[in-house]
Protein backbone atom coordinates (compact mmCIF):
# COMPACT_ATOMS: atom_id res chain seq x y z
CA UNK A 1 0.00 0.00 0.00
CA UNK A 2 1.35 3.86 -1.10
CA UNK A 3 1.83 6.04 1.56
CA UNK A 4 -1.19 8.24 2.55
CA UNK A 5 -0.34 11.87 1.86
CA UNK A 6 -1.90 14.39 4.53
CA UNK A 7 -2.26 18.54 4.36
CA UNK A 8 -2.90 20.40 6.73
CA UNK A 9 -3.63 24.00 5.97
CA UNK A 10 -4.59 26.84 8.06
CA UNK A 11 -3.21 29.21 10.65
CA UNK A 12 -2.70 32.49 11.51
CA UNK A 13 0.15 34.94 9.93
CA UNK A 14 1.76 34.45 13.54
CA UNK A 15 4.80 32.34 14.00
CA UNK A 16 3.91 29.99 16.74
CA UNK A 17 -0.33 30.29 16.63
CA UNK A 18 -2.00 27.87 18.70
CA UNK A 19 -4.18 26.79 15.64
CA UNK A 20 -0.93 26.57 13.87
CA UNK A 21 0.65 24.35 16.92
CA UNK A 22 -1.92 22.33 16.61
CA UNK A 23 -2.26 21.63 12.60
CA UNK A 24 1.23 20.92 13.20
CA UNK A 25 0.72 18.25 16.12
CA UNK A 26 -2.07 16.59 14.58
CA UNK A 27 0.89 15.93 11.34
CA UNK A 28 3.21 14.51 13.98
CA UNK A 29 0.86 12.08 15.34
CA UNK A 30 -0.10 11.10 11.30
CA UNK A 31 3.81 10.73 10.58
CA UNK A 32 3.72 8.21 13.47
CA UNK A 33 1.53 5.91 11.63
CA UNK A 34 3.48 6.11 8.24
CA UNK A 35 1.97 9.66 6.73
CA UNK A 36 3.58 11.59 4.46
CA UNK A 37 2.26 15.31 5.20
CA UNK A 38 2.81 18.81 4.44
CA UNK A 39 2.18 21.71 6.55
CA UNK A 40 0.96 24.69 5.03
CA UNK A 41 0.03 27.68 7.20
CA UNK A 42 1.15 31.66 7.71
CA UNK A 43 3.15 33.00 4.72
CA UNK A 44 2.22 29.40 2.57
CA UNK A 45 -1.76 30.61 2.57
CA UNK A 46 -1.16 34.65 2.16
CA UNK A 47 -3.04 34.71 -0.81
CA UNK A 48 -4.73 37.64 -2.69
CA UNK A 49 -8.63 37.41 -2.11
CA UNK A 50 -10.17 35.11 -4.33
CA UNK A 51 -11.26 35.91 -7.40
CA UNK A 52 -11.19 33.74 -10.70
CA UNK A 53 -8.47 34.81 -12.46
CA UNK A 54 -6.18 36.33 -10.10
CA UNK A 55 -4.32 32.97 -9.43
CA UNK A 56 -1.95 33.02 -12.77
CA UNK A 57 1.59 33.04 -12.42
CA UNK A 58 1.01 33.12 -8.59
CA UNK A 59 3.99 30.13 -7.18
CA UNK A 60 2.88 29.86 -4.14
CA UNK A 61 -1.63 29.30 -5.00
CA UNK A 62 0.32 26.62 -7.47
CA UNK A 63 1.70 24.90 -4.96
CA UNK A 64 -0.76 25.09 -2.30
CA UNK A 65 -3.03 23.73 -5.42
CA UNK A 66 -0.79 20.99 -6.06
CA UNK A 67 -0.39 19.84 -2.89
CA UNK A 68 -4.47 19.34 -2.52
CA UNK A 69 -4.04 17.06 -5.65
CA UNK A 70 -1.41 14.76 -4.38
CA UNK A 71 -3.46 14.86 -0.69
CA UNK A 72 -5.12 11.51 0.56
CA UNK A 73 -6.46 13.21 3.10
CA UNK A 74 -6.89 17.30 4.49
CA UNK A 75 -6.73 18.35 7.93
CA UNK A 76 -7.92 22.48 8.02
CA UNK A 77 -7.25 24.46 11.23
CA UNK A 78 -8.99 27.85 12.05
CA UNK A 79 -9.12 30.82 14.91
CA UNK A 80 -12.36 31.93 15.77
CA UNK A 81 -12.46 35.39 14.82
CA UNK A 82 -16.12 36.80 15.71
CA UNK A 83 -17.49 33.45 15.53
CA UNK A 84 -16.29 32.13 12.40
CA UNK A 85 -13.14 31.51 10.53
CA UNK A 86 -10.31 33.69 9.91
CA UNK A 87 -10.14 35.58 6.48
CA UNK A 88 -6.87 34.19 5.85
CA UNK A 89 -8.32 30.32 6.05
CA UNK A 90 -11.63 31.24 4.34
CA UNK A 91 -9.24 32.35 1.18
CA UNK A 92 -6.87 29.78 1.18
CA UNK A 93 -10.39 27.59 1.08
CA UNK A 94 -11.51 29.64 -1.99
CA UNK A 95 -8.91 29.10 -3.66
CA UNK A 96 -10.04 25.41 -3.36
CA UNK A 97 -12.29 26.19 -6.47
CA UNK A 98 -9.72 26.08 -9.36
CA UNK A 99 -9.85 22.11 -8.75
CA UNK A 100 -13.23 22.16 -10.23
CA UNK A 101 -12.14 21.20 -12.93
CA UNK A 102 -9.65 17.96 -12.12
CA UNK A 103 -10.15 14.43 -12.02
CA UNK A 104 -11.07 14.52 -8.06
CA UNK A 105 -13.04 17.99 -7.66
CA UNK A 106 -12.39 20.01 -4.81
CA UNK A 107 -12.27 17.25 -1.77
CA UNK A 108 -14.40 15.05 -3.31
CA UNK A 109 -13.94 12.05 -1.44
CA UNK A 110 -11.53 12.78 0.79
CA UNK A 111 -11.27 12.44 4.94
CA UNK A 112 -10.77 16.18 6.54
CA UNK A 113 -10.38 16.16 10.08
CA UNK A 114 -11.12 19.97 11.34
CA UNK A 115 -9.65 21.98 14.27
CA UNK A 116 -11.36 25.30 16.07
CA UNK A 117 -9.22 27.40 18.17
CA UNK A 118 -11.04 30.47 19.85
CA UNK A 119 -10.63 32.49 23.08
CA UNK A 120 -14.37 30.68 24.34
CA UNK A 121 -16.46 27.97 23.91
CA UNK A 122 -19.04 30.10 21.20
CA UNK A 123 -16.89 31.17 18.86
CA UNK A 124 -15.02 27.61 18.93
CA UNK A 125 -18.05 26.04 18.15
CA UNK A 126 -19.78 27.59 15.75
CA UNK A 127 -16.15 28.01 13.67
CA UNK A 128 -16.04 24.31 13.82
CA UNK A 129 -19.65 24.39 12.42
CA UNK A 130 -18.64 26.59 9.89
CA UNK A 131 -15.42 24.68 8.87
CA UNK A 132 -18.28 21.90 8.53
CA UNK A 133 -20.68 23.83 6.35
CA UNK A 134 -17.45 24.36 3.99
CA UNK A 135 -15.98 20.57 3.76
CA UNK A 136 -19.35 19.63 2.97
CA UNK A 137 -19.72 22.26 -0.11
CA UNK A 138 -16.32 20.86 -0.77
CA UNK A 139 -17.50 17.28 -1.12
CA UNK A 140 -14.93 16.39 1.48
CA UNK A 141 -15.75 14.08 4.65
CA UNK A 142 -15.42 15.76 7.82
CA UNK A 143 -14.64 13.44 10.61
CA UNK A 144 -16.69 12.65 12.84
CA UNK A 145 -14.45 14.22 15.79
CA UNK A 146 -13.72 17.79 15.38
CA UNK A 147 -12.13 19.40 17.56
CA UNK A 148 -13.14 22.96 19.23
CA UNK A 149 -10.72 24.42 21.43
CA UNK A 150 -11.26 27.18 23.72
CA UNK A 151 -7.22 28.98 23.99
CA UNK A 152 -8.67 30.37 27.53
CA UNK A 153 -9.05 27.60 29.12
CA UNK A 154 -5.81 26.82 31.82
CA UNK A 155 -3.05 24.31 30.41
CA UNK A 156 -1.07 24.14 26.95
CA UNK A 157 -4.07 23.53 23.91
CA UNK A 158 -2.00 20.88 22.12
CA UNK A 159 -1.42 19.05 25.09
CA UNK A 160 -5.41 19.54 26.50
CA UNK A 161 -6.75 17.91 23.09
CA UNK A 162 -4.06 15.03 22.40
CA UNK A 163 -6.70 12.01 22.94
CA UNK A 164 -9.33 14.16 21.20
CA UNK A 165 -6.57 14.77 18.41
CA UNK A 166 -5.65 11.12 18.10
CA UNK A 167 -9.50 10.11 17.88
CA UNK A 168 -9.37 11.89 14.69
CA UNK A 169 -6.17 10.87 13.13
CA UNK A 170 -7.48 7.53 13.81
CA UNK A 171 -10.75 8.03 11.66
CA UNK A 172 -8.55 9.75 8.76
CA UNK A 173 -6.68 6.52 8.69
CA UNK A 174 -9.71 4.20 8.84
CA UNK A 175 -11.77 5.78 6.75
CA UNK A 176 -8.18 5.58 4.18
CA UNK A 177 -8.47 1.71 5.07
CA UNK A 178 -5.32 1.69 7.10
């Protein structure tokens, strides 16, 4: 059997985010169990606002694009800014819509395990929700764990959600049959 390829996108422009942490945990725990993965947050998503068109001769949209191609599986990280995602994720997730036209369009078919970082319970919620609405418009297969995390709460995030965090690597690689 290949090895299962697995991007995780999503972030904040900020070096060390907690969303970013995170993205980047839930990668570790996948190259564990054999993964091949790719991290793409910050700088790798700073993308113009989407509009058709605009992505020509752009490097880095190519190889954010080509890097959804080659994914088995898509793992998509957000803040909660005023209850929903951040503009920076919700562009990068635009840009999704030049692989309407490939083989496998958009996420069609694919495992996406979501994360939801906020400073509460509300907007960590209802950004999951959101991140929800948008993998299913994506024809992608949000996990059935998804994990909301309220950044307020005492302790270190990553280390809060680990069980919660290896519930869903788990169903990426089951529902990938591995």
């Amino acid at each position: 059997m290949r090895t299962p390829h697995i991007v995780a996108l999503g972030g904040t422009l900020r070096a060390e985010s907690t969303t970013g942490r995170l993205l980047a945990a839930a990668l570790s725990m996948a190259e564990a169990r054999g993964a091949r993965t790719t991290l793409l947050t910050g700088e790798a998503i700073a993308f113009p606002h989407y509009e058709p068109g605009n992505a020509e001769g752009n490097p880095a949209i190519a190889r954010y694009l080509e890097a959804l191609r080659s994914a088995d599986a898509v793992i998509v990280g957000s803040p909660g800014y005023h209850g929903t995602l951040s503009g920076l994720v919700k562009t990068a997730l635009d840009y999704v819509e030049l692989l309407r036209g490939d083989e496998r369009v958009y996420f069609d078919g694919l495992p996406v395990g979501l994360i939801a970082t906020a400073a509460g319970w509300q907007a960590a919620v209802s950004t999951l929700q959101a991140l929800r609405t948008i993998t299913h418009a994506l024809r992608g297969w949000p996990t059935p764990m998804g994990l909301a995390i309220n950044t307020a709460e005492p302790g270190d995030a990553v280390t809060a959600c680990d069980a919660a965090m290896k519930v869903m690597i788990d169903q990426i690689f089951d529902f990938l049959g591995d």
